[in-house]
PDB file of N, CA and C in Angstrom:
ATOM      1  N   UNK A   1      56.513  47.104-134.386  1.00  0.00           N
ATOM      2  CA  UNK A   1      56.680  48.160-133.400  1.00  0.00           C
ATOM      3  C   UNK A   1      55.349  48.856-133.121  1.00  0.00           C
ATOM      4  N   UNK A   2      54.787  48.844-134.196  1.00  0.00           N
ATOM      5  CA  UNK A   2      53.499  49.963-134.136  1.00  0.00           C
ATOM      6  C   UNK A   2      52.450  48.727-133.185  1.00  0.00           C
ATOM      7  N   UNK A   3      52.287  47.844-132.726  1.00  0.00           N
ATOM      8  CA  UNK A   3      51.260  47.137-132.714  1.00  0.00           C
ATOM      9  C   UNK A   3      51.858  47.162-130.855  1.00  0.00           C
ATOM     10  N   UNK A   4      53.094  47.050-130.587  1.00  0.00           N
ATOM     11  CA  UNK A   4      53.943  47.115-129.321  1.00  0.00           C
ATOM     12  C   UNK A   4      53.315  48.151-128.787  1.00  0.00           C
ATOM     13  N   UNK A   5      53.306  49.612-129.541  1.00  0.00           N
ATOM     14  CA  UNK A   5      52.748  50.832-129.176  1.00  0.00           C
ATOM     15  C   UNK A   5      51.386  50.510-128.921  1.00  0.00           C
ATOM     16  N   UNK A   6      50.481  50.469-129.732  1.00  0.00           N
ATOM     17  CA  UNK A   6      48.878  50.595-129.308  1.00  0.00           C
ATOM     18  C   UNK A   6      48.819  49.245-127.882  1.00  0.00           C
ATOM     19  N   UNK A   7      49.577  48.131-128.243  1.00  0.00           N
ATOM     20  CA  UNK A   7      49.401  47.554-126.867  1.00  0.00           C
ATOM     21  C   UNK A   7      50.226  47.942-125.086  1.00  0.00           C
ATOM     22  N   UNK A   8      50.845  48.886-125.367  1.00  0.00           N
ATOM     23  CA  UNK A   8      51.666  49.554-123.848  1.00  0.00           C
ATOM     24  C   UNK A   8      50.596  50.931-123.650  1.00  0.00           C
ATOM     25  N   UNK A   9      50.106  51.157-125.000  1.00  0.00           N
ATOM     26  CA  UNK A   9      49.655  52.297-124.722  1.00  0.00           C
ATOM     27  C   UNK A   9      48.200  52.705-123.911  1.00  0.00           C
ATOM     28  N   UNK A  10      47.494  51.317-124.044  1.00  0.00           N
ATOM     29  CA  UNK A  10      46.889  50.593-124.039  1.00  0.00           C
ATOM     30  C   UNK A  10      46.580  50.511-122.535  1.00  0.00           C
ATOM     31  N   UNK A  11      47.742  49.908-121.966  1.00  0.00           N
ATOM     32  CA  UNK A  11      47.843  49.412-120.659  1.00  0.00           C
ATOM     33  C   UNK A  11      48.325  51.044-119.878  1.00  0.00           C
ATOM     34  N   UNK A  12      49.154  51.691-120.240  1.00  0.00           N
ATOM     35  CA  UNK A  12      49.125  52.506-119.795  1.00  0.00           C
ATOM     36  C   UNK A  12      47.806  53.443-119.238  1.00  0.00           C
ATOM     37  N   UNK A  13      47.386  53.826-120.728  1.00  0.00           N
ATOM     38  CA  UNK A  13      45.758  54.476-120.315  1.00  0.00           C
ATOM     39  C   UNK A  13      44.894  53.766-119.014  1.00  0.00           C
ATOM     40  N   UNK A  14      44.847  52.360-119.245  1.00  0.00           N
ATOM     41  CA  UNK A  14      43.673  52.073-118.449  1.00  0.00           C
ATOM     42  C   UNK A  14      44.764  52.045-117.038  1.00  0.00           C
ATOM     43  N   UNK A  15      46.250  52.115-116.836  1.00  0.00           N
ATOM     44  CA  UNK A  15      46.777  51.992-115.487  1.00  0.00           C
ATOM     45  C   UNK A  15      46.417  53.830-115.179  1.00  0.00           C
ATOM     46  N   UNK A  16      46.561  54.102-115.905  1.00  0.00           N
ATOM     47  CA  UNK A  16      46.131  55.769-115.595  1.00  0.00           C
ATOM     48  C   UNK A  16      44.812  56.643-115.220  1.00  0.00           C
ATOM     49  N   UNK A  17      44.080  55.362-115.752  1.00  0.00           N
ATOM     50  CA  UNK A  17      42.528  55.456-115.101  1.00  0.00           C
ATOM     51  C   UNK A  17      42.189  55.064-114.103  1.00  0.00           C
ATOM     52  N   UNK A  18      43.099  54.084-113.307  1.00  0.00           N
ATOM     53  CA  UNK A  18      42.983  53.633-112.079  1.00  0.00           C
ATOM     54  C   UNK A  18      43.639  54.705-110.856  1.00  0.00           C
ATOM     55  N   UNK A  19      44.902  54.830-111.270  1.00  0.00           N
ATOM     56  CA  UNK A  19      45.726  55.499-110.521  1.00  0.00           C
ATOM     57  C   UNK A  19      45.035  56.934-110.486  1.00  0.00           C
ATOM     58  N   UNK A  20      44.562  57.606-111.214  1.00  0.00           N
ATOM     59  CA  UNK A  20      43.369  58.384-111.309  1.00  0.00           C
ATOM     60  C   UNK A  20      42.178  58.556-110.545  1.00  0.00           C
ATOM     61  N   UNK A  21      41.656  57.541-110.104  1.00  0.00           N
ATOM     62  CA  UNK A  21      40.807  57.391-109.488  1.00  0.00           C
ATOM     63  C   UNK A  21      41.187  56.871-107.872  1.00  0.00           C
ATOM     64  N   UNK A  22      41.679  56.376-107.714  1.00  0.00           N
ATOM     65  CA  UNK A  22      42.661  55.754-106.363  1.00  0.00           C
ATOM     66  C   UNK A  22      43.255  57.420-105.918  1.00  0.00           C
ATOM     67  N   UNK A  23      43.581  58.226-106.648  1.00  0.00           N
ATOM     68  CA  UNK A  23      44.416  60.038-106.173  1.00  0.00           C
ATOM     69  C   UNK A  23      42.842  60.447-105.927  1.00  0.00           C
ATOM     70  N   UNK A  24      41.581  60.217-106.342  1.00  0.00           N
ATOM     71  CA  UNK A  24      40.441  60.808-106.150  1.00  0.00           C
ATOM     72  C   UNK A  24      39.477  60.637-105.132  1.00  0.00           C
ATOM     73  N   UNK A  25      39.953  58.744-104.650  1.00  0.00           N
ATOM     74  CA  UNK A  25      39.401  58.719-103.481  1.00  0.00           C
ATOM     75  C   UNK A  25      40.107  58.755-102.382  1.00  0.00           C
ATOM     76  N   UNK A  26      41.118  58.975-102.541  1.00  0.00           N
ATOM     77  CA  UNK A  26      42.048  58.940-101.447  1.00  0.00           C
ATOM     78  C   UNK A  26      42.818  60.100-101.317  1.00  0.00           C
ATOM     79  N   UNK A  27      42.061  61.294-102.458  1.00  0.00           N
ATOM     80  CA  UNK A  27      42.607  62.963-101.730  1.00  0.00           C
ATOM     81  C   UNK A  27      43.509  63.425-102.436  1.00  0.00           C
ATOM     82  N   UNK A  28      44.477  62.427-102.804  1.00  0.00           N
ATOM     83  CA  UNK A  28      45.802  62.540-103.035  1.00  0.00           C
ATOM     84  C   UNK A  28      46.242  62.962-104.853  1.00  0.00           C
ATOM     85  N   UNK A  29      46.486  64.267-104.293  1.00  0.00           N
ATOM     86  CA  UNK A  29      45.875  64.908-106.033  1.00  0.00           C
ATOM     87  C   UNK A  29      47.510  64.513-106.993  1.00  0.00           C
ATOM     88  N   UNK A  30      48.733  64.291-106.238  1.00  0.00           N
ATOM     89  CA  UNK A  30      49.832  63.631-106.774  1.00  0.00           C
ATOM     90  C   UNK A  30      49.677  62.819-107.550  1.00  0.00           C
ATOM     91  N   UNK A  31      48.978  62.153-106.835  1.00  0.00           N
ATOM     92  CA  UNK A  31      48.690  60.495-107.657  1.00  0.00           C
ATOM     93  C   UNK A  31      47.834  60.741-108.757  1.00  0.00           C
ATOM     94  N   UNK A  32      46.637  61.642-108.138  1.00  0.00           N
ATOM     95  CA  UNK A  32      45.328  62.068-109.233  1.00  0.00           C
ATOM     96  C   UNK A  32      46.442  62.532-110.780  1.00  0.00           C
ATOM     97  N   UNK A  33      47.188  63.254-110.700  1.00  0.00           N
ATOM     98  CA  UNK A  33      48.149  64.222-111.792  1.00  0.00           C
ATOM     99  C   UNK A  33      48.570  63.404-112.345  1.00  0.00           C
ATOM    100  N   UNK A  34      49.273  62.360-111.522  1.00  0.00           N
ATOM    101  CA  UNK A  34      50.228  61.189-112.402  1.00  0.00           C
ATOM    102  C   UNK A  34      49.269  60.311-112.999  1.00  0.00           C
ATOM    103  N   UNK A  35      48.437  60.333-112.592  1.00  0.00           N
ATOM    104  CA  UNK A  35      47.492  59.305-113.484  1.00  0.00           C
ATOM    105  C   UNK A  35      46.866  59.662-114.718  1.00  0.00           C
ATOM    106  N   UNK A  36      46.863  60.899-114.222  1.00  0.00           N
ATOM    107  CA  UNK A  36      46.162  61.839-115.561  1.00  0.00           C
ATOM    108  C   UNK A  36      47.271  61.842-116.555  1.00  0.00           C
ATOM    109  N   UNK A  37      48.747  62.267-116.317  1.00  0.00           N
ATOM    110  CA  UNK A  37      49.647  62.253-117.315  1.00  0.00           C
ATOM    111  C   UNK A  37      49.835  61.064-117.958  1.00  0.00           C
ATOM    112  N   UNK A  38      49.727  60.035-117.108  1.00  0.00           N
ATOM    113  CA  UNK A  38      49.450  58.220-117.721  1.00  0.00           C
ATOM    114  C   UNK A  38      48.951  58.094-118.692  1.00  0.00           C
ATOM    115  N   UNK A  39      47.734  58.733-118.186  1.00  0.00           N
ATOM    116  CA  UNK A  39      46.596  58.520-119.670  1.00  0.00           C
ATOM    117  C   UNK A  39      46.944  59.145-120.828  1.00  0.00           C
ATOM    118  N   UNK A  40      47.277  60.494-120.490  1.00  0.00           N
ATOM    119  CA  UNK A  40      47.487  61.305-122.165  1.00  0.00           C
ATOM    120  C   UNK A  40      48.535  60.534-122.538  1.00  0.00           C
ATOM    121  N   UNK A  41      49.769  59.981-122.444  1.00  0.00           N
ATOM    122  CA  UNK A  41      50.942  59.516-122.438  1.00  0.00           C
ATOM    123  C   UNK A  41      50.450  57.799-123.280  1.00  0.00           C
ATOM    124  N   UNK A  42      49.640  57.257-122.529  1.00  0.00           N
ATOM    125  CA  UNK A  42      49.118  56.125-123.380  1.00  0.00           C
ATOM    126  C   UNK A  42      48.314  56.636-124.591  1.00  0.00           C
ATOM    127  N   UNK A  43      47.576  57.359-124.662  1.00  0.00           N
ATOM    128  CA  UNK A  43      46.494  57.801-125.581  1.00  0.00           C
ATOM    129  C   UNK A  43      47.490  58.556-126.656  1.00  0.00           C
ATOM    130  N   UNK A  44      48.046  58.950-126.409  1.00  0.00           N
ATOM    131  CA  UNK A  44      48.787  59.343-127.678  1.00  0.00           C
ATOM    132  C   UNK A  44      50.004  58.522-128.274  1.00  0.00           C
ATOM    133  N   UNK A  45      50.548  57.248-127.124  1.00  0.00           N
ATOM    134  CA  UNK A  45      51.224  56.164-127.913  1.00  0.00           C
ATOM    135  C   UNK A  45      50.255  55.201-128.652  1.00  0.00           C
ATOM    136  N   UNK A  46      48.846  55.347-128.197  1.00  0.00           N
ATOM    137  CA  UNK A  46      48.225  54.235-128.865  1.00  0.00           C
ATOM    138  C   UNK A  46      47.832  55.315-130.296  1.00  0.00           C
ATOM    139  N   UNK A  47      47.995  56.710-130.365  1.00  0.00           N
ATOM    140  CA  UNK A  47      47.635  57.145-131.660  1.00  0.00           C
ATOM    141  C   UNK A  47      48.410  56.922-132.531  1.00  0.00           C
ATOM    142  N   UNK A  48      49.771  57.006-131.817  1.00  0.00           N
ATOM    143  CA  UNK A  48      51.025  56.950-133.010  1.00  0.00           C
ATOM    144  C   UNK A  48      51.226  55.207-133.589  1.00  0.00           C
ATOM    145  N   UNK A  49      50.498  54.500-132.689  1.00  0.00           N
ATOM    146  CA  UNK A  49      50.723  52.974-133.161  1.00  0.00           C
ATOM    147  C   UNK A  49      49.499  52.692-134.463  1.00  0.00           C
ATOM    148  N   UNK A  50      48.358  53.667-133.787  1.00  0.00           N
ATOM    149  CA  UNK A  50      47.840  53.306-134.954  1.00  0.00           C
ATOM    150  C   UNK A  50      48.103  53.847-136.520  1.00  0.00           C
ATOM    151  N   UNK A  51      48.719  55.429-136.047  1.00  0.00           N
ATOM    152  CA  UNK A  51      49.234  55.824-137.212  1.00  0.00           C
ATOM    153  C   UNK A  51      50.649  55.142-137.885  1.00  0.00           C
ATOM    154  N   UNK A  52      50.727  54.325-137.457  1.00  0.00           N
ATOM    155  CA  UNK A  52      51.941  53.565-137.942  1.00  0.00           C
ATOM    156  C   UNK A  52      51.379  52.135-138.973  1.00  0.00           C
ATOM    157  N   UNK A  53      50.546  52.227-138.362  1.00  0.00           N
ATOM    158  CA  UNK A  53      49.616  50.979-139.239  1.00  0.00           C
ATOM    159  C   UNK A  53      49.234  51.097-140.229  1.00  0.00           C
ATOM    160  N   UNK A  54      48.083  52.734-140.148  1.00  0.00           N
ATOM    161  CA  UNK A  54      47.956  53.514-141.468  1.00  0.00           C
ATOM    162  C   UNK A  54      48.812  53.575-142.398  1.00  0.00           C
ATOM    163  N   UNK A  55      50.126  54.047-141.956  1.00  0.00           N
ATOM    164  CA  UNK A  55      51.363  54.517-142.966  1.00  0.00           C
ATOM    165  C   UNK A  55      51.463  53.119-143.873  1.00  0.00           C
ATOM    166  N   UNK A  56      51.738  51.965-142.725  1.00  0.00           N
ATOM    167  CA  UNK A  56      51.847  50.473-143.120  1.00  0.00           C
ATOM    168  C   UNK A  56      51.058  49.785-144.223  1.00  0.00           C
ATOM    169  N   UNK A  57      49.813  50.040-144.237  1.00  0.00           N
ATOM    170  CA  UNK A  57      48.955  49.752-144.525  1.00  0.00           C
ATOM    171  C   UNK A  57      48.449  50.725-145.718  1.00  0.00           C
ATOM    172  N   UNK A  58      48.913  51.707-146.119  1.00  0.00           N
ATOM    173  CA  UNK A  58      48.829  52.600-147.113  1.00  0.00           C
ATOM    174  C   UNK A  58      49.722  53.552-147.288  1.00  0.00           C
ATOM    175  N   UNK A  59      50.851  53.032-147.730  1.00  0.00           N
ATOM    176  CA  UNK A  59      52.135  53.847-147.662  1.00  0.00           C
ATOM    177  C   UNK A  59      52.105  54.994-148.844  1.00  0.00           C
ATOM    178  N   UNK A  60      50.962  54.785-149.747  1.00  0.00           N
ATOM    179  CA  UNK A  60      51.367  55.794-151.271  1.00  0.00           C
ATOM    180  C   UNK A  60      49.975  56.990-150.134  1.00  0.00           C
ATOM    181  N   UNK A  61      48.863  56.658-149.735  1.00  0.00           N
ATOM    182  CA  UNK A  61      48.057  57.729-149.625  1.00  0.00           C
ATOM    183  C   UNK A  61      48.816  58.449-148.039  1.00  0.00           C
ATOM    184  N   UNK A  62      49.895  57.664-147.114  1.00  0.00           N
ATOM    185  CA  UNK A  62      50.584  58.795-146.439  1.00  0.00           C
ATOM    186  C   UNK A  62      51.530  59.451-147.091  1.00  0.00           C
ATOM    187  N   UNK A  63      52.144  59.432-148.027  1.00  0.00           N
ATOM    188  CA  UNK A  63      53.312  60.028-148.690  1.00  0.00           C
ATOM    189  C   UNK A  63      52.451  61.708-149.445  1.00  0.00           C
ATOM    190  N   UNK A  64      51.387  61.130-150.453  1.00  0.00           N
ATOM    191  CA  UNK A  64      50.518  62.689-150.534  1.00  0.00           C
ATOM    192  C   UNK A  64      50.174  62.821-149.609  1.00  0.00           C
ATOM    193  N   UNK A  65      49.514  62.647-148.216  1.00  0.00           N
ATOM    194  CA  UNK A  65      49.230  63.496-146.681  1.00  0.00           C
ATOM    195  C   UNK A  65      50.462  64.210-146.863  1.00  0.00           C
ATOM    196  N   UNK A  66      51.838  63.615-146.405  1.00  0.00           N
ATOM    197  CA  UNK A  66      53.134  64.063-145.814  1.00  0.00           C
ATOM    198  C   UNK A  66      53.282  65.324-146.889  1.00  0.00           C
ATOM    199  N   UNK A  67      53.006  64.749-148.192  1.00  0.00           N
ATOM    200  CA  UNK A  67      53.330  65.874-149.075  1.00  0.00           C
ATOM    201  C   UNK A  67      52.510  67.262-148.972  1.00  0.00           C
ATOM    202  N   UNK A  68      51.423  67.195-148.851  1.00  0.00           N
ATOM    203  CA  UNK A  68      50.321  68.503-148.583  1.00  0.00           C
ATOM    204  C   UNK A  68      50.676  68.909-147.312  1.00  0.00           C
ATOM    205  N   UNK A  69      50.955  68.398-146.987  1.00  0.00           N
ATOM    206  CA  UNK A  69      50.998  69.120-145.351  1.00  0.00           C
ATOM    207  C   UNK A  69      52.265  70.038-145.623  1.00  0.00           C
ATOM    208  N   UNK A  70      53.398  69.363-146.093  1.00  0.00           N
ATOM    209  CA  UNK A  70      54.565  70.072-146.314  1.00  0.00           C
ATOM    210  C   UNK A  70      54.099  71.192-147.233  1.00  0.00           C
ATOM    211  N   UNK A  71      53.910  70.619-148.243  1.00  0.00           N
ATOM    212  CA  UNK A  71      52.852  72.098-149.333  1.00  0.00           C
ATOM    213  C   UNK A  71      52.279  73.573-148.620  1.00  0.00           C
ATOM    214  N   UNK A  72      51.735  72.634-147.703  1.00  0.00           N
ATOM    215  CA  UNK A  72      50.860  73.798-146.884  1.00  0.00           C
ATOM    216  C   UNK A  72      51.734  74.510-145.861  1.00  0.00           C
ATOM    217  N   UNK A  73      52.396  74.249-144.775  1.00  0.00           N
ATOM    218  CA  UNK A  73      53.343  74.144-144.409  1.00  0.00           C
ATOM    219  C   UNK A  73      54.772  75.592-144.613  1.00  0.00           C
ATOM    220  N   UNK A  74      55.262  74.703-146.207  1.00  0.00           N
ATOM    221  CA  UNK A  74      55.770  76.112-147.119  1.00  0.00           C
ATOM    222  C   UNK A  74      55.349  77.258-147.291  1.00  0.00           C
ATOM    223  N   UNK A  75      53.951  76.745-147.611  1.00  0.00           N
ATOM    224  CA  UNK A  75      53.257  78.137-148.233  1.00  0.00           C
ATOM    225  C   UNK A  75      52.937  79.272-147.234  1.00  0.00           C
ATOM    226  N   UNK A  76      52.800  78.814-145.751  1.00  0.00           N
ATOM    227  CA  UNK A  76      52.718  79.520-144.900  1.00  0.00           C
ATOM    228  C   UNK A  76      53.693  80.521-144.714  1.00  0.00           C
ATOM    229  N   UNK A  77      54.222  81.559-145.072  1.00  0.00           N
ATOM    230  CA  UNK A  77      55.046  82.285-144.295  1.00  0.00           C
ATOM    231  C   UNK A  77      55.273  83.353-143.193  1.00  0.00           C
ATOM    232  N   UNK A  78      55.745  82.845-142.301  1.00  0.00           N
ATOM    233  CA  UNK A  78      55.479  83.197-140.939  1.00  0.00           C
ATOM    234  C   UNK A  78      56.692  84.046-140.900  1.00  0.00           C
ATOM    235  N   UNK A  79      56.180  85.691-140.513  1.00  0.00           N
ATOM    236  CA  UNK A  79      57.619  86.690-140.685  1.00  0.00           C
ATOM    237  C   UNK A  79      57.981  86.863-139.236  1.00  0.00           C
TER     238      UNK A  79
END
């Protein structure tokens, strides 16, 4: 799944760099917006694919991340 992600995400970004640029020469700031949302939208499926790899690929050093964060997290108390 994770490898599905960095490759749509992938294609997305660079379709979002086009469509991006096509709203820029052609005025059309609709298109410019949607292209821009393309990109963040790929760029952050290709983060989560890679963070899926990480996890994959080192499942004991994400479990202490997951754990400190939660640690930290707790310790925060927000009134």
């Amino acid at each position: 799944m994770a490898d599905e992600n960095r490759v749509t995400g992938t294609a997305r970004d660079a379709f979002g760099r086009v469509q991006e640029a096509v709203g820029g020469l052609t005025g059309d700031r609709n298109t410019q917006a949607r292209g821009m949302y393309n990109q963040a939208q790929g760029q952050t499926e290709n983060a989560l694919g890679q963070l899926a790899d990480s996890v994959r690929e080192q499942p004991l050093t994400a479990v202490f991340i997951g754990a400190a964060i939660g640690y930290v997290l707790g310790r925060l108390r927000i009134l």
